[in-house]
C-alpha atoms as a PDB file:
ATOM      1  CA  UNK A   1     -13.154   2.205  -3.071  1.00  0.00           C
ATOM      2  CA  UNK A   2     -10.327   1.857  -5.574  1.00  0.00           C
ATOM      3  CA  UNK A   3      -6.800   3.632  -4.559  1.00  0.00           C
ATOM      4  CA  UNK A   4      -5.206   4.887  -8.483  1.00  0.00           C
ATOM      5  CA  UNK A   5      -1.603   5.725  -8.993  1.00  0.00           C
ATOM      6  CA  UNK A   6       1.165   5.874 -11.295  1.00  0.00           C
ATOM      7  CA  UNK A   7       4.722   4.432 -10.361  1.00  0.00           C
ATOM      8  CA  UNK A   8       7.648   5.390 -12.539  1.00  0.00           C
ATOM      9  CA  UNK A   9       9.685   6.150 -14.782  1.00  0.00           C
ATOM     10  CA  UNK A  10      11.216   2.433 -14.266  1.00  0.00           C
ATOM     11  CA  UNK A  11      14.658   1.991 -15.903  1.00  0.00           C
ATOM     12  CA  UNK A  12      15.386  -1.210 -17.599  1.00  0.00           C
ATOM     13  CA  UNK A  13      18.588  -2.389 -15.854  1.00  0.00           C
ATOM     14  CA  UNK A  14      19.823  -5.103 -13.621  1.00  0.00           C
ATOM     15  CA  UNK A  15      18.082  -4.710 -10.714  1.00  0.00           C
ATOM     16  CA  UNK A  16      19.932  -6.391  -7.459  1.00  0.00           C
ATOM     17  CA  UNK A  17      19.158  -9.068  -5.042  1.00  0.00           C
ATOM     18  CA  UNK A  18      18.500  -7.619  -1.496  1.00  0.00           C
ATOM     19  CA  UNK A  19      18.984 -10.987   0.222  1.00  0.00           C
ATOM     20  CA  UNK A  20      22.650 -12.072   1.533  1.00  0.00           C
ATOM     21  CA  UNK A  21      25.006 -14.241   0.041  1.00  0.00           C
ATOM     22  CA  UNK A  22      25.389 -17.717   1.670  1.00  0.00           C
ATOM     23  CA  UNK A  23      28.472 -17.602   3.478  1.00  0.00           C
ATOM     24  CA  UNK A  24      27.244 -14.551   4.874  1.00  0.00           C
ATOM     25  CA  UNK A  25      28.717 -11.728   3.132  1.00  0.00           C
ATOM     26  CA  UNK A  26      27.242  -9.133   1.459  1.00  0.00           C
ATOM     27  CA  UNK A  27      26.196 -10.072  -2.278  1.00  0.00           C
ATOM     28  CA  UNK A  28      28.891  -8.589  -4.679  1.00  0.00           C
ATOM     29  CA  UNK A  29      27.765  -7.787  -8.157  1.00  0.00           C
ATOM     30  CA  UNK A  30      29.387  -5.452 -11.043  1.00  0.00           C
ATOM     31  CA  UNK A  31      27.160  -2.556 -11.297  1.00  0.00           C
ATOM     32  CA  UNK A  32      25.660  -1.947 -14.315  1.00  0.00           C
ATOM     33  CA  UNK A  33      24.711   2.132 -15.169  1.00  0.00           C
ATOM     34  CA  UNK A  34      23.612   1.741 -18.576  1.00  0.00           C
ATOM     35  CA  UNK A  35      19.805   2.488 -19.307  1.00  0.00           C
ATOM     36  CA  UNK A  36      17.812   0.350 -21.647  1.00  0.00           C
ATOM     37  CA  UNK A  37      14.835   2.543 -22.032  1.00  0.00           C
ATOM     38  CA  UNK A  38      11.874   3.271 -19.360  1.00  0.00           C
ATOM     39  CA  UNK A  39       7.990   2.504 -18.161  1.00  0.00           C
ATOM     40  CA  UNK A  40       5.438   4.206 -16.192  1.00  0.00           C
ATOM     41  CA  UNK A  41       3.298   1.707 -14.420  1.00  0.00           C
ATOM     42  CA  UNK A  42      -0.686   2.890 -13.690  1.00  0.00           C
ATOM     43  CA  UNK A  43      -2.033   0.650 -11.084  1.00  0.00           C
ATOM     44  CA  UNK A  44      -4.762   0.679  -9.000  1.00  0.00           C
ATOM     45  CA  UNK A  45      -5.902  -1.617  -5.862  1.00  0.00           C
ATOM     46  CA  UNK A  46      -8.894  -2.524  -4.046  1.00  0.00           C
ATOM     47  CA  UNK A  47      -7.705  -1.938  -0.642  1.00  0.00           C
ATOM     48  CA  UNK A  48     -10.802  -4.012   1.170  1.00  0.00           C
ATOM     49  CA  UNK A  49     -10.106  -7.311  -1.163  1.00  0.00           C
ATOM     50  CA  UNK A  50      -5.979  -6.802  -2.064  1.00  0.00           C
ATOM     51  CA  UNK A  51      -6.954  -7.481  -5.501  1.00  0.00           C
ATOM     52  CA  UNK A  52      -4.243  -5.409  -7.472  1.00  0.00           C
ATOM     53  CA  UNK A  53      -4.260  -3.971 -11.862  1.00  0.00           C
ATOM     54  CA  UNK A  54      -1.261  -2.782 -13.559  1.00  0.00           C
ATOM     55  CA  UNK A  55      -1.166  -1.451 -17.081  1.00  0.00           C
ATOM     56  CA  UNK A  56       2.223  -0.297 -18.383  1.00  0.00           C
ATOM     57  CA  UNK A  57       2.644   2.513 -20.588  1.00  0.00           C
ATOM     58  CA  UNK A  58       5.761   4.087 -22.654  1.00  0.00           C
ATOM     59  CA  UNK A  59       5.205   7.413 -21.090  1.00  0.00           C
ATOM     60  CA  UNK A  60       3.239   9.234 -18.453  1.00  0.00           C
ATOM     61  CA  UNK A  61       0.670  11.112 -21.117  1.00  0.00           C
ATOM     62  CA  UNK A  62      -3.169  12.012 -20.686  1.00  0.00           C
ATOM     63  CA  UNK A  63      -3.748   8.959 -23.501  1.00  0.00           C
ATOM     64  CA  UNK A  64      -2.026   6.125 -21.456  1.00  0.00           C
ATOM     65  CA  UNK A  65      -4.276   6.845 -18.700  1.00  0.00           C
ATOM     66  CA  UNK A  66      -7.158   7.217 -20.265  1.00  0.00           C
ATOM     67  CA  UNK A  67      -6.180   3.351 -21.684  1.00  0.00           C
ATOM     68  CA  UNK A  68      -5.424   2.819 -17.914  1.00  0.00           C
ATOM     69  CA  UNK A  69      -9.127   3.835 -17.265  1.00  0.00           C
ATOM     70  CA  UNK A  70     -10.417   1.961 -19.730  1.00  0.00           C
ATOM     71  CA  UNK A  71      -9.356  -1.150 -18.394  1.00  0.00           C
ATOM     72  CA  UNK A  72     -10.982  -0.118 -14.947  1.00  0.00           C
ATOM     73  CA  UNK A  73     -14.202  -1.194 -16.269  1.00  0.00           C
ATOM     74  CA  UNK A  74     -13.344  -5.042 -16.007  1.00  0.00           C
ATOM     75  CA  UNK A  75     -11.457  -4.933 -12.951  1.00  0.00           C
ATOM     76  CA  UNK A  76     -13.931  -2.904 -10.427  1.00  0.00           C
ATOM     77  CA  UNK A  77     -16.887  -5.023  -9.319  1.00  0.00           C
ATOM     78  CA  UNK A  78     -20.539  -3.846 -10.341  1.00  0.00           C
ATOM     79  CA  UNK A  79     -21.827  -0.921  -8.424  1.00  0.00           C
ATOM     80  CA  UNK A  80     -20.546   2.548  -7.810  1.00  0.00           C
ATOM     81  CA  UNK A  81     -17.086   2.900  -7.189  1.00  0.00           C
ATOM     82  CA  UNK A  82     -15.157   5.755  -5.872  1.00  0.00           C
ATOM     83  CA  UNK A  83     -11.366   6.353  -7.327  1.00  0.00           C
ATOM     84  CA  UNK A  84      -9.015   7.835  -5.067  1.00  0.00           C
ATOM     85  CA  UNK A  85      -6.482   9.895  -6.995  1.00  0.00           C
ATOM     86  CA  UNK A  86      -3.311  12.482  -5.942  1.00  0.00           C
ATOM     87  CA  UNK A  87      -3.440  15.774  -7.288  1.00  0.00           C
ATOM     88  CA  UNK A  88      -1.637  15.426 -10.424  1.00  0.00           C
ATOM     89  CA  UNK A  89      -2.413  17.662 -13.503  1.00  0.00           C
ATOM     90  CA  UNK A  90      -3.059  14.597 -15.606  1.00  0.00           C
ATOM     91  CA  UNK A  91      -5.470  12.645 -13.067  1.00  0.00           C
ATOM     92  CA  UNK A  92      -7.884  16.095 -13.273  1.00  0.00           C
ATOM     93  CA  UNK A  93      -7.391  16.811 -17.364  1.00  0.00           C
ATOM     94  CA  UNK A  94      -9.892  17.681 -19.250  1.00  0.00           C
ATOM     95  CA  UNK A  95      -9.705  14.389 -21.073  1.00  0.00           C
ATOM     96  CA  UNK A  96     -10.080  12.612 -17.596  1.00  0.00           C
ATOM     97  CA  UNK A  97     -12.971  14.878 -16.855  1.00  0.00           C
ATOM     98  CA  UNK A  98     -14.606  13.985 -20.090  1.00  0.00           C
ATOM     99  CA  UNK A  99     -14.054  10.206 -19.538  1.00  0.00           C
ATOM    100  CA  UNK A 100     -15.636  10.381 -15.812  1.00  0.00           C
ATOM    101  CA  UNK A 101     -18.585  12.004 -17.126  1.00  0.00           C
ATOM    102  CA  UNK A 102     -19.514   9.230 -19.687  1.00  0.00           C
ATOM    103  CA  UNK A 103     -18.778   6.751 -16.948  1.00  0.00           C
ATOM    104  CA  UNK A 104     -21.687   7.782 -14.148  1.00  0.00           C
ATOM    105  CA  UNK A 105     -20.757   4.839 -11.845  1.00  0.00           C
ATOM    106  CA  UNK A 106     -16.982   6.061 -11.217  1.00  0.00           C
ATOM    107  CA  UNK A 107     -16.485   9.103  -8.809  1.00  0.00           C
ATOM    108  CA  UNK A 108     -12.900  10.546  -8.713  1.00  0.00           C
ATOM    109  CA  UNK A 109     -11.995  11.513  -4.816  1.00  0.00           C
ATOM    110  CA  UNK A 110      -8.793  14.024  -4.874  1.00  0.00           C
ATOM    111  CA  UNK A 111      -6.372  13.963  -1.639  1.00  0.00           C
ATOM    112  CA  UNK A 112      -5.051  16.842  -0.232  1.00  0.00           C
ATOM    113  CA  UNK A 113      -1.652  18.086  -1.209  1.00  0.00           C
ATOM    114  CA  UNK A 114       0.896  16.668   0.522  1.00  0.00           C
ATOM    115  CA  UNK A 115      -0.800  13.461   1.453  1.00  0.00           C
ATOM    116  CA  UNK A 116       0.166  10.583  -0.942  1.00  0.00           C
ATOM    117  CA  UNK A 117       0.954   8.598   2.318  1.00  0.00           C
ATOM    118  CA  UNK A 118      -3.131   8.221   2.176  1.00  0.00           C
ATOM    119  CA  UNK A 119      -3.339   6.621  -0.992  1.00  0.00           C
ATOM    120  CA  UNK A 120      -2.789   3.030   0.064  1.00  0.00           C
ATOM    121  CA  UNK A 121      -1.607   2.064  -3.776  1.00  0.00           C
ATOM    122  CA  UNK A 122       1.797   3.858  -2.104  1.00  0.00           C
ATOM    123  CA  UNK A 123       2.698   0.670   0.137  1.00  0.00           C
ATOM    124  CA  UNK A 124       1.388  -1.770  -2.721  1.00  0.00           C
ATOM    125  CA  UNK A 125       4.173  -0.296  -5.225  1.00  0.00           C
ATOM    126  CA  UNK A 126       7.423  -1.117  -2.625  1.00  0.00           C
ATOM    127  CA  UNK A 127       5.970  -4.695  -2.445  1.00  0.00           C
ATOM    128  CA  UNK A 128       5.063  -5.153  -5.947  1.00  0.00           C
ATOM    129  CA  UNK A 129       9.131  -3.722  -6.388  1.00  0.00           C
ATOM    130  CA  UNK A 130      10.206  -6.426  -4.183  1.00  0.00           C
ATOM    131  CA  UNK A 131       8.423  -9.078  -5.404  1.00  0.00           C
ATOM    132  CA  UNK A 132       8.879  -8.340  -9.070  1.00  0.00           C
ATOM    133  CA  UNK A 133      12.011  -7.004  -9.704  1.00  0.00           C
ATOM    134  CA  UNK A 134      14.218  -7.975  -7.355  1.00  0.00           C
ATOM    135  CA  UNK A 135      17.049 -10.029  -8.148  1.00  0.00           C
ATOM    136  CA  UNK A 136      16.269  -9.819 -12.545  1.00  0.00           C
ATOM    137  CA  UNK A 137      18.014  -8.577 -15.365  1.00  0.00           C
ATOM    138  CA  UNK A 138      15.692  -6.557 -17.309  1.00  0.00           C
ATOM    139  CA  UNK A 139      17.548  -4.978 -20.557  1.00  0.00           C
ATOM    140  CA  UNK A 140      14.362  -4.029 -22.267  1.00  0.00           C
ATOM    141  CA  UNK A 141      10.966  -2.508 -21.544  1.00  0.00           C
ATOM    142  CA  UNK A 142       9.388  -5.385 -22.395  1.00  0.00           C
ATOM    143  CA  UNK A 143      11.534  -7.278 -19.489  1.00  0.00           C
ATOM    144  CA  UNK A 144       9.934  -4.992 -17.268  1.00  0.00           C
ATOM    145  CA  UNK A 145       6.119  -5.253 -18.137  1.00  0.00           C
ATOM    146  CA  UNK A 146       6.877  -9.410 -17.857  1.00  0.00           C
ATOM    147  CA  UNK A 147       8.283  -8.738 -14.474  1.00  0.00           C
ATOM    148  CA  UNK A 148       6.033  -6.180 -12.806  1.00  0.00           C
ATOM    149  CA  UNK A 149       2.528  -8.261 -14.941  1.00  0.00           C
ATOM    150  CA  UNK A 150       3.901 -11.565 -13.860  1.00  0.00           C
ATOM    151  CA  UNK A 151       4.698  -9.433  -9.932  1.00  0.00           C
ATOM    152  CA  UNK A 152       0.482  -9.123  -9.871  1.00  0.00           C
ATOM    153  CA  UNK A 153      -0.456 -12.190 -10.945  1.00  0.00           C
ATOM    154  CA  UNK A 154       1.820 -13.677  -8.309  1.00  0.00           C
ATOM    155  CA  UNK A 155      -0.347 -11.426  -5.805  1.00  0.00           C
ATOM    156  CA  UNK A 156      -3.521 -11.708  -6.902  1.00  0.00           C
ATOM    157  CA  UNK A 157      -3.343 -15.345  -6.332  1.00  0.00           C
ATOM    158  CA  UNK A 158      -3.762 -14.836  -2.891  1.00  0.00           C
ATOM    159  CA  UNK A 159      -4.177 -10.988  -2.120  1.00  0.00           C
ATOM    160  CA  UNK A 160      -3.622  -9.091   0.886  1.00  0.00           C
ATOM    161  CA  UNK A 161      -6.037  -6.251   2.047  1.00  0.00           C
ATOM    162  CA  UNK A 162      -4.508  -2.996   2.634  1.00  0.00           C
ATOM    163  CA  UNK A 163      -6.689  -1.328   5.405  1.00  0.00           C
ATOM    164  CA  UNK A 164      -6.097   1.111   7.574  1.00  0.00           C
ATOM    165  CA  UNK A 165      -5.863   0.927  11.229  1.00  0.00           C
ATOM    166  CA  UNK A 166      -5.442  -1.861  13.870  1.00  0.00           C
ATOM    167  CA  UNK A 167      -8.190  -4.500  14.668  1.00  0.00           C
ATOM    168  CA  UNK A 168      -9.671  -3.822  17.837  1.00  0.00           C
ATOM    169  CA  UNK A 169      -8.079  -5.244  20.709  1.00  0.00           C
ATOM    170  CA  UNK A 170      -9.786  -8.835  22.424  1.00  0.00           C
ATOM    171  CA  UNK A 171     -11.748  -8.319  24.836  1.00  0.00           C
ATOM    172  CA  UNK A 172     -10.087  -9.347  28.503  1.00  0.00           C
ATOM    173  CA  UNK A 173     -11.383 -12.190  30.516  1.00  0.00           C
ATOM    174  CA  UNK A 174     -12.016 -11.816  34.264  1.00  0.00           C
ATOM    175  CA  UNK A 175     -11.158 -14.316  36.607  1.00  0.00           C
ATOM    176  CA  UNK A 176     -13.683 -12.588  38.961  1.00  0.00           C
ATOM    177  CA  UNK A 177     -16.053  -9.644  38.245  1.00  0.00           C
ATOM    178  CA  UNK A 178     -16.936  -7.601  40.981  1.00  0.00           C
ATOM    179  CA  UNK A 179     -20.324  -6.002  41.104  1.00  0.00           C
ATOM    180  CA  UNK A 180     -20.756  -3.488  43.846  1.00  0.00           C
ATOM    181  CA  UNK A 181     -24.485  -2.110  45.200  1.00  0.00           C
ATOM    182  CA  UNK A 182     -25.116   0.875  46.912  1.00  0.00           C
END
């Protein structure tokens, strides 16, 4: 099972460092409103290993993803493989349809409406945000794909799996175990 999702648009700016300064005071910085252009990011994640693919794009279009897909090929391990997608116009195009169907081994699983907290890809992207461009000046688009390709890499050195649900709890040790007999 493979979560898919797009994050985006991403601005190229200065992007600020959430940590504190170190005597203690908030970090000051001169804030910086000018836009140096934007990218969509298409990732997707395989939630039982952690293992995480990004592809950037210049724009959120029916071609990009299909490139996106494209790219799925290498990354998901042999087998069948079901792709968890929102509800998005573009994930269920005609294009996308066409592409599933000369690819037997995917299968595309649609969430409800009003469920993208189920897509686990949705807690990846505030990490991957954190980790990759926090604290950098990016004032192109190319500043960004370095940041958020070089983010991945970073966690796909040692990946964390995204699963849902606690571990069950240990089981308790008596001291003494009581059996009664009637």
């Amino acid at each position: 099972m493979i979560c898919l999702d797009e994050l985006g648009p991403i601005a190229a700016r200065r992007y600020p460092s959430p940590s504190w300064s170190a005597d203690a005071h908030r970090p000051h910085f001169r804030p910086d409103y000018t836009r140096h252009g934007y990218r969509w990011a298409f990732g997707a994640l395989a939630h039982r290993s952690g293992a995480a693919l990004v592809h950037t794009a210049a724009s959120r279009d029916t071609a990009a993803w299909l490139h996106f897909l494209d790219g799925l090929e290498a990354f998901t391990p042999p087998g069948e493989a079901y792709l968890i997608m929102d509800n998005l116009s573009l994930h269920w195009s005609v294009e996308t349809m066409l592409w599933n169907w000369g690819h037997p081994r995917f299968h595309f699983v649609p969430l409800p409406k009003a469920a993208a907290w189920l897509n686990l890809i949705e807690g990846f992207w505030k990490i991957l945000g954190q980790r990759a461009l926090a604290g950098r000046d990016c004032m192109s688009t190319d500043d960004i794909d370095h940041a958020l390709h070089a983010g991945v890499c970073d966690w796909n050195r040692q990946p964390t799996p995204f699963l849902w649900g606690r571990p069950p709890k240990p089981r308790r040790q008596l001291k003494r175990q009581y059996v009664y007999r009637i």
